[in-house]
N, C-alpha and C. Protein backbone atom coordinates (compact mmCIF):
# COMPACT_ATOMS: atom_id res chain seq x y z
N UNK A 1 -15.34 51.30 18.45
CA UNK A 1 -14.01 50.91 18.11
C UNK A 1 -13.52 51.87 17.02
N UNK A 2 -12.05 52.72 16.97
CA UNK A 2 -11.65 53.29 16.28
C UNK A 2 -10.82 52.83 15.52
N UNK A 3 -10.63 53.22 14.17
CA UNK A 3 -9.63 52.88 13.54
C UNK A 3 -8.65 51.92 13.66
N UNK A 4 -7.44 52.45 14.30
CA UNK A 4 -6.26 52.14 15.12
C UNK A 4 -6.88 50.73 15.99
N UNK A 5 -7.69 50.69 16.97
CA UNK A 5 -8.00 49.10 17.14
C UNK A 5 -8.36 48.44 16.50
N UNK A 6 -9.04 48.83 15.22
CA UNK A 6 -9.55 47.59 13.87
C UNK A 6 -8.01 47.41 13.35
N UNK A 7 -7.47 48.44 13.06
CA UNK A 7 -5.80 48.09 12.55
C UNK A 7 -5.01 46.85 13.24
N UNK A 8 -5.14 47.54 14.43
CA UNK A 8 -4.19 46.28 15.68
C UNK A 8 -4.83 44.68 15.31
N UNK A 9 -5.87 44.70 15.51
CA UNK A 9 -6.67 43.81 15.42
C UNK A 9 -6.63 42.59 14.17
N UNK A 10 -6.90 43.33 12.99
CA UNK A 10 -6.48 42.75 11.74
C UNK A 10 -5.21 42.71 11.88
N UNK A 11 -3.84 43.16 12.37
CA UNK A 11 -2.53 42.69 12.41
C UNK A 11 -2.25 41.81 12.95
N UNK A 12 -2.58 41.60 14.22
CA UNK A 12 -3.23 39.95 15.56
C UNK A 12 -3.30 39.37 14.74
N UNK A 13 -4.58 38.95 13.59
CA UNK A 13 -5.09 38.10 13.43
C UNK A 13 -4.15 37.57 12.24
N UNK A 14 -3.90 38.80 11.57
CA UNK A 14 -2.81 38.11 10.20
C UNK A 14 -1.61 37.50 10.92
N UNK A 15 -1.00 38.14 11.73
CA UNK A 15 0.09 37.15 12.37
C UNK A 15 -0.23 35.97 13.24
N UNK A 16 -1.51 35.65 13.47
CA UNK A 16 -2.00 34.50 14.27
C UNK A 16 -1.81 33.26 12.93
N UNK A 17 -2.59 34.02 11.81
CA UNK A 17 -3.10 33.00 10.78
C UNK A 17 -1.32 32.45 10.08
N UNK A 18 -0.44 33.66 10.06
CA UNK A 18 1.04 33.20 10.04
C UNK A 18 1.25 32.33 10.59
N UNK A 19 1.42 32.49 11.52
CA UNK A 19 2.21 31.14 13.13
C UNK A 19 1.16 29.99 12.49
N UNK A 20 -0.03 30.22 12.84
CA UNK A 20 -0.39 28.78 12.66
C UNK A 20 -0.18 27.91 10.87
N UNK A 21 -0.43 29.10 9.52
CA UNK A 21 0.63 28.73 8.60
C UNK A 21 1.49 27.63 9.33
N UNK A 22 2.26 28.21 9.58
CA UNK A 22 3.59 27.89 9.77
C UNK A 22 4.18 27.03 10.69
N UNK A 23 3.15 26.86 11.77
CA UNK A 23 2.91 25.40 12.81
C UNK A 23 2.75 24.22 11.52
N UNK A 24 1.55 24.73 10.82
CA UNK A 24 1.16 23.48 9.82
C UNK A 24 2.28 22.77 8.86
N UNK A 25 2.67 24.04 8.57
CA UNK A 25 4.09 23.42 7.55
C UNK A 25 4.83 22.64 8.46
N UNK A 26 5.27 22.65 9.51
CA UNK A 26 6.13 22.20 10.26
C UNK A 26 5.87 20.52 10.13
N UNK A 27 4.21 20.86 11.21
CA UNK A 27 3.89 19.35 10.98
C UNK A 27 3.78 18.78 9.69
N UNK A 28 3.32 19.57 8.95
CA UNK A 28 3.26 18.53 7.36
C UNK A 28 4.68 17.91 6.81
N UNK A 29 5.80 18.92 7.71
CA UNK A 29 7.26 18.47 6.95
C UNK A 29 7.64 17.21 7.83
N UNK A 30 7.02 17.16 9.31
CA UNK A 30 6.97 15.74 10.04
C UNK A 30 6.46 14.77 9.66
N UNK A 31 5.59 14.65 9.43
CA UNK A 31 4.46 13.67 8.94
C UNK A 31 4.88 12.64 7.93
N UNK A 32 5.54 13.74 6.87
CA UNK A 32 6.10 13.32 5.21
C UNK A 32 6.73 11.95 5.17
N UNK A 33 8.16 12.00 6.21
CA UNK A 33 8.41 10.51 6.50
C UNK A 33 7.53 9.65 6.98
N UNK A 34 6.81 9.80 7.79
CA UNK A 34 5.43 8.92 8.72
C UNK A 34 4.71 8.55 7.91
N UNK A 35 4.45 9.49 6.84
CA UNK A 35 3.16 8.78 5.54
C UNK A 35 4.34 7.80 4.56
N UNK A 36 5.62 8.25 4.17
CA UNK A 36 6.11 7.32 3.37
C UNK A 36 6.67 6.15 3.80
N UNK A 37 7.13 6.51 5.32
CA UNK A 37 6.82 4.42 5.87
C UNK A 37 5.75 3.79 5.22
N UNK A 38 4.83 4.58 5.56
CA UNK A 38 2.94 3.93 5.71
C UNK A 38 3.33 3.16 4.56
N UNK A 39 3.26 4.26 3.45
CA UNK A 39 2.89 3.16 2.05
C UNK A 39 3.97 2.62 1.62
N UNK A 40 5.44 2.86 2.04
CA UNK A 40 6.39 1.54 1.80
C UNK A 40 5.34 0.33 2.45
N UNK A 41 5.19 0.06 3.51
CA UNK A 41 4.31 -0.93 4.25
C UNK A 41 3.52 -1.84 3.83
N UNK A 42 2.44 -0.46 2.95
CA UNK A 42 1.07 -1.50 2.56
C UNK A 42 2.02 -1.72 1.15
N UNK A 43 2.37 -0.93 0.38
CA UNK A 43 3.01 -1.31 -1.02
C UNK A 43 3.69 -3.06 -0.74
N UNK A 44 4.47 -2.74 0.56
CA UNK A 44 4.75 -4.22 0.79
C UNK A 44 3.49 -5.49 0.94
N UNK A 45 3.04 -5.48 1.63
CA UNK A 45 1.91 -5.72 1.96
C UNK A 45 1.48 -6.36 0.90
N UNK A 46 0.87 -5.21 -0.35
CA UNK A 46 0.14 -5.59 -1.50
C UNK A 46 1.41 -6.44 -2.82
N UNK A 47 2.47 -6.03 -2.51
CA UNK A 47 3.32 -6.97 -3.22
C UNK A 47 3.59 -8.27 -2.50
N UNK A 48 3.80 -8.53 -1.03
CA UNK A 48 3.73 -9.96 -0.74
C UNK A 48 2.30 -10.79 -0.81
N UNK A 49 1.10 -10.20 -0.97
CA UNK A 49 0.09 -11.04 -1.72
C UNK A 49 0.04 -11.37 -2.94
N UNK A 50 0.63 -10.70 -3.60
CA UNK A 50 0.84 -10.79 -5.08
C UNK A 50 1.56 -12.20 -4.92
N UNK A 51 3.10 -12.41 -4.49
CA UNK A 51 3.58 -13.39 -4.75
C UNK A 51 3.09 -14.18 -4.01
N UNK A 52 2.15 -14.12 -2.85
CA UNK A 52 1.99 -15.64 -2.42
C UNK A 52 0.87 -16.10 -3.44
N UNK A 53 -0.30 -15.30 -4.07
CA UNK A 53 -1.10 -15.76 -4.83
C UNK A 53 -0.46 -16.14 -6.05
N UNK A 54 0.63 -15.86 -6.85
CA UNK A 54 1.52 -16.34 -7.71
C UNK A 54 2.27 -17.99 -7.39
N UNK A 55 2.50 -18.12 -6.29
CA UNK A 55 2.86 -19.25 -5.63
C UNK A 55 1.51 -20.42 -5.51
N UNK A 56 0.74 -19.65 -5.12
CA UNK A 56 -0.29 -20.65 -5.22
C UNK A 56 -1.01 -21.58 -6.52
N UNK A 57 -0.89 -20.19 -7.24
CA UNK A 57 -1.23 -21.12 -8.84
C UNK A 57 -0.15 -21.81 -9.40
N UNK A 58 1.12 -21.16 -8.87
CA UNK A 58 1.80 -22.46 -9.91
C UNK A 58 1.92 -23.80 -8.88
N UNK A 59 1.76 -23.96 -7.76
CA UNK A 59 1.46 -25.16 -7.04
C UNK A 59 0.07 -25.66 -7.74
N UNK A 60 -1.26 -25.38 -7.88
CA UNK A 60 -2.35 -25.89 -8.53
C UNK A 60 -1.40 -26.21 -9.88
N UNK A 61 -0.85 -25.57 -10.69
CA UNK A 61 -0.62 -26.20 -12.38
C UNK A 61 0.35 -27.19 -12.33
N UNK A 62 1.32 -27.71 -11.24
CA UNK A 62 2.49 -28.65 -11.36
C UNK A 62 1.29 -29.88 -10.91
N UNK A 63 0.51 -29.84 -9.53
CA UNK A 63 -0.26 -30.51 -9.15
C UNK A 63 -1.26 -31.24 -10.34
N UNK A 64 -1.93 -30.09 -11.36
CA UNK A 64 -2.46 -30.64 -12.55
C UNK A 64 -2.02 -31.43 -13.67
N UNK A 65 -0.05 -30.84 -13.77
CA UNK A 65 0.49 -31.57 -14.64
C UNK A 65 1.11 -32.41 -14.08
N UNK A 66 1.11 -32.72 -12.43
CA UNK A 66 1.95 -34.16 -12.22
C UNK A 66 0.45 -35.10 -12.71
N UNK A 67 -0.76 -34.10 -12.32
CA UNK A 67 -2.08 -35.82 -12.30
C UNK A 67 -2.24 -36.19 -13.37
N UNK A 68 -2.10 -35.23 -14.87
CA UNK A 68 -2.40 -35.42 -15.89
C UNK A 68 -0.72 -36.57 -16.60
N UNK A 69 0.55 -36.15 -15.87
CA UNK A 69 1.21 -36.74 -16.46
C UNK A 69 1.11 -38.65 -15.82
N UNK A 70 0.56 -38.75 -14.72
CA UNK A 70 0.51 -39.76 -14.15
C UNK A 70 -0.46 -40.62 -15.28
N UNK A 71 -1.53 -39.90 -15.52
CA UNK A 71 -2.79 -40.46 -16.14
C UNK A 71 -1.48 -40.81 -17.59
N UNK A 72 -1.04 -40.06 -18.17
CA UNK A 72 -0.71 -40.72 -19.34
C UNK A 72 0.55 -41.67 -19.21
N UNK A 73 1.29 -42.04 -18.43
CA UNK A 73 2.10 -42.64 -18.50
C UNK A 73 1.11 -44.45 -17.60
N UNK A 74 0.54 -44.02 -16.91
CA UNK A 74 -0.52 -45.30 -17.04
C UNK A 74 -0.96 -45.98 -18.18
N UNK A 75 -1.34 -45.25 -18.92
CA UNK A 75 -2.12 -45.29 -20.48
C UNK A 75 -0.72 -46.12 -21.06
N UNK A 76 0.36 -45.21 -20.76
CA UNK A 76 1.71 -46.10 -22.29
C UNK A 76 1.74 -47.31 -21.60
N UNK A 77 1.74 -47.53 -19.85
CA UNK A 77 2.06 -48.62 -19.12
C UNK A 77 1.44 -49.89 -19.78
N UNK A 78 0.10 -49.51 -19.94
CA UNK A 78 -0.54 -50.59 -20.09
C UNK A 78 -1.25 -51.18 -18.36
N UNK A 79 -1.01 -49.64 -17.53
CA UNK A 79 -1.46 -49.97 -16.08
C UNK A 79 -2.90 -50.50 -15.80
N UNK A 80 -3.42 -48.95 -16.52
CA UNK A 80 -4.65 -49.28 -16.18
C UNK A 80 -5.56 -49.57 -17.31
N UNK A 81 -6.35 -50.56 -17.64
CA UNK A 81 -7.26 -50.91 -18.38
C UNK A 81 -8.44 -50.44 -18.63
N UNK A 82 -9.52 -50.10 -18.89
CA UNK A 82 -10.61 -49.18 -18.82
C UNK A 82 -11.33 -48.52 -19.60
């Protein structure tokens, strides 16, 4: 192989490694929206567990302070004896 075909050759290949560059950018500039649905999604996702587990404890603490308020207004009643 002379010269001149190692030349050609290395020019092929630098303009191969271009194009495909440049395929990649393409897709990466596609994608960009496709990944920022994604994590709008799970971001949603991980914020509607948040509030249902927020929901859940304050249902346990009204539940604690209706039993505890029951217990003391028995007590002023004079309901329960004990």
């Amino acid at each position: 192989m002379d010269r001149k075909e190692t030349h050609v050759r290395e020019n092929e290949s630098l303009e191969q490694r271009r194009a495909h560059e440049h395929l990649d950018a393409d897709q990466l500039a596609e994608s960009m929206p496709a990944n920022g649905r994604n994590r709008k999604r799970e971001n949603r996702r991980k914020t509607n567990r948040l509030w249902l587990w927020l929901g859940v404890l304050v249902l346990i603490f009204i539940l604690l302070y209706w039993l505890f308020t029951i217990g003391i207004f028995e007590d002023l009643a004079g309901y329960f004896n004990g």
